[in-house]
Protein backbone atom coordinates (compact mmCIF):
# COMPACT_ATOMS: atom_id res chain seq x y z
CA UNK A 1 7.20 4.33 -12.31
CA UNK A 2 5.17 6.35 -10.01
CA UNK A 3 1.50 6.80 -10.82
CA UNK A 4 0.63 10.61 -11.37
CA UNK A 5 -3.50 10.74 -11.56
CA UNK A 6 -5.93 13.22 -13.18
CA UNK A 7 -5.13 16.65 -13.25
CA UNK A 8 -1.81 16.40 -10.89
CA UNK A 9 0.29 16.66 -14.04
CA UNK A 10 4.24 17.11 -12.26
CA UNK A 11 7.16 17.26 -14.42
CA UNK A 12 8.91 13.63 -13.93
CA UNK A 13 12.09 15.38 -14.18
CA UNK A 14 11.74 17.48 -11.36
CA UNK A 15 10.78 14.69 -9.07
CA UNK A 16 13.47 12.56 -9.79
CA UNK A 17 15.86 14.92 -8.90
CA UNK A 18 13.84 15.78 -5.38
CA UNK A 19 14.08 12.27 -4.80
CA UNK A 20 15.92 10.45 -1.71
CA UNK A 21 15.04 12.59 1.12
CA UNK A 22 13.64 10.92 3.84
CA UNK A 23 10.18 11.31 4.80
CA UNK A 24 8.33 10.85 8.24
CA UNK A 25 4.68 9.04 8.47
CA UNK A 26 3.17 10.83 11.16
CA UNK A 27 -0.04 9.15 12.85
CA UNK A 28 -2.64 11.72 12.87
CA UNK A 29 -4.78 11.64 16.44
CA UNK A 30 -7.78 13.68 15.98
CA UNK A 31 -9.84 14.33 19.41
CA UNK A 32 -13.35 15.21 19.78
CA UNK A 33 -15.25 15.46 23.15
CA UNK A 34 -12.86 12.80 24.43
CA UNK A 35 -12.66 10.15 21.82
CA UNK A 36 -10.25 9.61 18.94
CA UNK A 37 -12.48 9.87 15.80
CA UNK A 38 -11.43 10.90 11.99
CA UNK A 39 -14.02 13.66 9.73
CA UNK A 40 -14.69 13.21 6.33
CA UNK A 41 -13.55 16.45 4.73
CA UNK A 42 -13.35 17.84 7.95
CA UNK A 43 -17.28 18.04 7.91
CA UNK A 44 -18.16 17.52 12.12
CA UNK A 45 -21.44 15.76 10.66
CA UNK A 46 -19.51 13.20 9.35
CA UNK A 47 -17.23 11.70 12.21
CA UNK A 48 -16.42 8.25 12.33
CA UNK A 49 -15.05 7.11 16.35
CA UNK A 50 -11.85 5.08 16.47
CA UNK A 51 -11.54 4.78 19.94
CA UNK A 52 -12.25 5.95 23.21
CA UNK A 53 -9.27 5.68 24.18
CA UNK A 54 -6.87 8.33 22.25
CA UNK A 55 -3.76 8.38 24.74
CA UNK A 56 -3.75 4.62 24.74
CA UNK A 57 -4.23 5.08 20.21
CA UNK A 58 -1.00 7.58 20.46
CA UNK A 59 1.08 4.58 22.40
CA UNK A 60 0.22 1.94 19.98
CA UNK A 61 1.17 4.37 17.00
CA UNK A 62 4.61 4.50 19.21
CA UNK A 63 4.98 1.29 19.44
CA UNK A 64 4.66 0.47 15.81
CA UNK A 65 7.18 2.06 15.52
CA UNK A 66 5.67 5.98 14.38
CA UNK A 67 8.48 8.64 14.46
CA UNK A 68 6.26 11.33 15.56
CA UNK A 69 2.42 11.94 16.47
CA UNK A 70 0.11 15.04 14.96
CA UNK A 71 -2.75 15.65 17.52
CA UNK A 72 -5.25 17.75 16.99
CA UNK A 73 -7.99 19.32 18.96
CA UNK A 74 -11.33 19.04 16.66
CA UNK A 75 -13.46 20.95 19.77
CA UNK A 76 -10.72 23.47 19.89
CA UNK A 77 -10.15 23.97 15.98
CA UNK A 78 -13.81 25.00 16.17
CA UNK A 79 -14.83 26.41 19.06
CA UNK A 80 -11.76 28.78 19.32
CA UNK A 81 -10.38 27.52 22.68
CA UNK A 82 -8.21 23.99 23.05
CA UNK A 83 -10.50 21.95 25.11
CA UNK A 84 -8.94 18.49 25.61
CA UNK A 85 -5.99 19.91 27.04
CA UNK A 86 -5.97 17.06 29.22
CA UNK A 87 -5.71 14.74 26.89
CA UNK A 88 -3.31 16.78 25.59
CA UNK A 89 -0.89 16.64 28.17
CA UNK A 90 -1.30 13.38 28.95
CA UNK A 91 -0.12 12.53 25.45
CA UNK A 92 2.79 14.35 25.56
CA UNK A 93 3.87 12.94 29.15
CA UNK A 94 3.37 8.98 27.73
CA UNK A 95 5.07 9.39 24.69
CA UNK A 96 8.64 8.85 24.04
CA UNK A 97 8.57 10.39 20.37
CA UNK A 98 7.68 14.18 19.88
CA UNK A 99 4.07 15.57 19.62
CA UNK A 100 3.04 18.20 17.41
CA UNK A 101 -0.76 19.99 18.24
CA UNK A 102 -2.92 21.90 16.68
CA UNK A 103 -6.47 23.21 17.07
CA UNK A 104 -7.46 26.13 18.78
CA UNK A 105 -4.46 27.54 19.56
CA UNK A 106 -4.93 31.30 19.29
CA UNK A 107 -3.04 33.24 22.36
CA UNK A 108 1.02 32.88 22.99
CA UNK A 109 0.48 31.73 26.79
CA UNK A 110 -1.51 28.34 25.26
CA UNK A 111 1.68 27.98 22.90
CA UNK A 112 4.09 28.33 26.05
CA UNK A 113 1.95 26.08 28.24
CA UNK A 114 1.63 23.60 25.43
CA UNK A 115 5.60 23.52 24.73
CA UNK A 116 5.92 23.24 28.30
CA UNK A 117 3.48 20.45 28.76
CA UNK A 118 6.36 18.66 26.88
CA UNK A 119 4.87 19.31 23.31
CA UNK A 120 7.20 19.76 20.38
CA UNK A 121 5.63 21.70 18.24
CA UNK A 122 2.95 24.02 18.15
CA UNK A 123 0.64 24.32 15.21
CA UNK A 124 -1.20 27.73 13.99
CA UNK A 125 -3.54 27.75 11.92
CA UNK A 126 -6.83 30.77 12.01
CA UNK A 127 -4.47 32.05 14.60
CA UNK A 128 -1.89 32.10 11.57
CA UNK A 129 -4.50 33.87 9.33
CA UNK A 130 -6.12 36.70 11.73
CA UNK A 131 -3.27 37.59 13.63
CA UNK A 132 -0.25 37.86 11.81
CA UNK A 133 2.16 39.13 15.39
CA UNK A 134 1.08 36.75 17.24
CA UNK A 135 2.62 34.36 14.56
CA UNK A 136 5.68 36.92 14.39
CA UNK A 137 6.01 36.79 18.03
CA UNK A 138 5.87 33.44 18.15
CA UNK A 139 8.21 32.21 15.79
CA UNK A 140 10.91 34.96 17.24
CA UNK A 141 10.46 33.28 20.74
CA UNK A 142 10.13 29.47 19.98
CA UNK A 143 11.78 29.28 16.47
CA UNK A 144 11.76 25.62 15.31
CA UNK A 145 8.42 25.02 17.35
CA UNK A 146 6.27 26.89 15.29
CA UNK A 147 4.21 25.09 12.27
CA UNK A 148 1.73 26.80 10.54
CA UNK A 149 -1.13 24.98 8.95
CA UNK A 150 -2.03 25.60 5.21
CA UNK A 151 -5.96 24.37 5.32
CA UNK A 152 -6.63 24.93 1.54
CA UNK A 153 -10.31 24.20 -0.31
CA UNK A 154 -10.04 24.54 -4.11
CA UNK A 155 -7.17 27.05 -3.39
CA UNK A 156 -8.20 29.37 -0.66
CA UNK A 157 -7.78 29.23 3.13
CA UNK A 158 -10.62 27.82 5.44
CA UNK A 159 -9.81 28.33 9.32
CA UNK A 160 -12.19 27.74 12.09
CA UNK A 161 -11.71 24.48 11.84
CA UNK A 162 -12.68 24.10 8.56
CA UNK A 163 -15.36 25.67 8.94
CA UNK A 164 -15.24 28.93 7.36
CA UNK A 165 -13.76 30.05 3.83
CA UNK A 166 -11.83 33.15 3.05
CA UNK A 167 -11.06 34.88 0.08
CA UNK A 168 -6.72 34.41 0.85
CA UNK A 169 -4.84 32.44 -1.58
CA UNK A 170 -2.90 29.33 0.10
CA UNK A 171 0.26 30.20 -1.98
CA UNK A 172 -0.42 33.78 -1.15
CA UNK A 173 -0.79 33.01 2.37
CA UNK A 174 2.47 30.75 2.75
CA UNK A 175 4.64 33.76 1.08
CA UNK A 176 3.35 35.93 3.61
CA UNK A 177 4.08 33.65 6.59
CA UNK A 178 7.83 33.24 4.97
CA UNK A 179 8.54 36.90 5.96
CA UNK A 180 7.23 36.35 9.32
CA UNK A 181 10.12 33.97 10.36
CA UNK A 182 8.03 30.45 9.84
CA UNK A 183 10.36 27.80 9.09
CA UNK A 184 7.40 24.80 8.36
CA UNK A 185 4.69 24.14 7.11
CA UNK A 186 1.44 21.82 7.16
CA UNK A 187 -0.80 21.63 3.98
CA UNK A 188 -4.26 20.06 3.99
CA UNK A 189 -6.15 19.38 1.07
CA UNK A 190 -9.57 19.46 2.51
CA UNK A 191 -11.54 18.02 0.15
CA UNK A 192 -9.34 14.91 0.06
CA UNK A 193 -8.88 14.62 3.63
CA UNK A 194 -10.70 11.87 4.69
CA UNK A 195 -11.85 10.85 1.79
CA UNK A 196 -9.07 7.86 0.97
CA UNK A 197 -8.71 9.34 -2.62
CA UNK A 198 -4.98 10.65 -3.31
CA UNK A 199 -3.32 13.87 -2.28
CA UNK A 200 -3.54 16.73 -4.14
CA UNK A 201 0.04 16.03 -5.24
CA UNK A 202 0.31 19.39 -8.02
CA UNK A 203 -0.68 21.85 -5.02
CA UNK A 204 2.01 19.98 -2.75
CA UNK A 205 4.57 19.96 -5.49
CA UNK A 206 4.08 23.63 -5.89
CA UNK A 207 4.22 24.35 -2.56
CA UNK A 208 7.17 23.04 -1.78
CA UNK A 209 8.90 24.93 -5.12
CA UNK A 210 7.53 28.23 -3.83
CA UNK A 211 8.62 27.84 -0.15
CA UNK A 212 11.54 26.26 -0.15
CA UNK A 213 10.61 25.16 3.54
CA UNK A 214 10.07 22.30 4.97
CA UNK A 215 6.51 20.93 4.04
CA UNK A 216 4.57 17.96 5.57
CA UNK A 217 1.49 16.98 3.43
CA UNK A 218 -1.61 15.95 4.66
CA UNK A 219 -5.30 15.02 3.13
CA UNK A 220 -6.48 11.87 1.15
CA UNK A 221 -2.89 9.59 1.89
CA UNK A 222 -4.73 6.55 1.52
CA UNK A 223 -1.55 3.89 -0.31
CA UNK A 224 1.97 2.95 -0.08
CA UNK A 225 1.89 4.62 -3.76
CA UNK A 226 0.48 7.83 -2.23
CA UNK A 227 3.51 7.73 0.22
CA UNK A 228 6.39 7.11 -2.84
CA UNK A 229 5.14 9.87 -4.63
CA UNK A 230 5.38 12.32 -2.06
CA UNK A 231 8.71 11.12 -0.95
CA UNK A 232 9.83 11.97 -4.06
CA UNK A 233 7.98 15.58 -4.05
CA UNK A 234 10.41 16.17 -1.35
CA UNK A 235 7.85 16.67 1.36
CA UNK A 236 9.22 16.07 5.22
CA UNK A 237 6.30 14.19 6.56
CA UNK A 238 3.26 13.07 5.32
CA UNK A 239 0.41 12.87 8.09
CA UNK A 240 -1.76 9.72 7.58
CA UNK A 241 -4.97 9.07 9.38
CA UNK A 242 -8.16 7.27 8.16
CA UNK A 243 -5.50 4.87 6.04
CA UNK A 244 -4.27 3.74 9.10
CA UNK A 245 -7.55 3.38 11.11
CA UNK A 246 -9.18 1.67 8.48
CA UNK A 247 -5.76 -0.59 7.65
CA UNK A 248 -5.40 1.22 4.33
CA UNK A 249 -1.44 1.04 4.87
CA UNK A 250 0.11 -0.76 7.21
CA UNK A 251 1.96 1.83 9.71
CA UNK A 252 4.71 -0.72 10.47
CA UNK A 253 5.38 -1.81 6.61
CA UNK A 254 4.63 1.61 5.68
CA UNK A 255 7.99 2.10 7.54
CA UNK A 256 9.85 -0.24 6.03
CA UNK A 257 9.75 0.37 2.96
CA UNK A 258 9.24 4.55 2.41
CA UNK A 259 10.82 6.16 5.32
């Protein structure tokens, strides 16, 4: 039986009958000025460098066997404006499996360059939350391509990369993106992401109730365990990053045995 921790009470009847799906690990590449590095609760005091090398970081993820690669822009999450474009692009040229981005993306000519670039999917996030048309417009013109990111602390939005909290509901929020034509989702738990705790597996379960979408869970994936559970939650990916720099889980066996 599945371990269910704390406060994330589920009802084990309902995940046994969301069980079976299959789920995708995605390797999370976070950039900063260059360098492949990984925040502790998304706090840019707290960064911890992987590698200077984050193109060559994406391959071996690809070669292990990853189905798909989440990149995000930490400089562009922040400052408003993606700024290792470069990077980027090069990461989307090398691989062979898709690439979804996020970070900074806040005007509809960066999504078309992006998708162009050879990107799969674009991700929104404070675009998502200030600027409700663009999202609209978006999601009429690329469909499928459009994610929006659900960065949640104690329940409420943060955007600016992390970096600033509103007073809109994460639920709330996801409703209201429904009748904009979004067809997936990303939720963060930002207090667990980072931290190699556990996901915050009752927000994700009620999530994906609500939604009824698509929903690929990120934020303190840190054990094979961790992976089961949310299998059975009926998430479509799970995006795993310290855990895997740190050899938490094992991409490859991680593979094996959940996806």
């Amino acid at each position: 039986m599945l371990p269910v921790n704390g406060d994330d009470i589920i009802p084990r009847r309902l995940i046994l009958l969301r069980g079976g799906a299959k789920i995708e690990i995605i390797p999370a590449v976070d950039l900063r000025q260059g360098r492949c590095v990984r925040l502790y609760q998304g706090d840019y005091a707290q960064e911890t460098v992987f590698s200077e090398d984050p193109v060559g970081m994406a391959l071996r993820w690809q070669s292990l066997g990853a189905p798909r690669l989440h990149v995000v822009d930490l400089d562009g999450a922040a400052g408003g404006e993606l700024l290792n474009l470069d990077i980027i692009t090069e990461i989307a040229s090398a691989a062979l499996i898709p690439v979804q981005v996020g970070g900074g993306i806040r005007r509809l000519s960066l999504v078309k360059r992006l998708l162009k670039c050879g990107v799969d999917r674009v991700i929104l996030g404070t675009a998502a939350a200030e600027d409700p048309e663009l999202v609209r417009e978006a999601c009429r013109s690329f469909g499928q391509s459009i994610v929006v990111s659900i960065d949640a602390r104690d329940g409420y939005l943060a955007t600016h990369g992390w970096r600033q909290d509103t007073e809109i509901k994460a639920l709330e929020f996801a409703q209201s993106m429904l009748k904009l034509g979004v067809k997936r989702f990303i939720y963060t738990d930002i207090n667990r992401d980072g931290t190699l705790t556990e996901p915050n597996f009752s927000a994700i379960f009620e999530l994906v109730s609500l939604l009824g979408r698509p929903v690929i869970a990120s934020g303190g994936i840190s054990s094979l365990n961790h992976l089961k559970m949310l299998k059975q939650l009926g998430v479509e990916g799970a995006i795993v990053g310290k855990a895997l720099y740190t050899k938490s889980i094992n991409l490859k066996q991680a593979l094996d045995i959940i996806s």
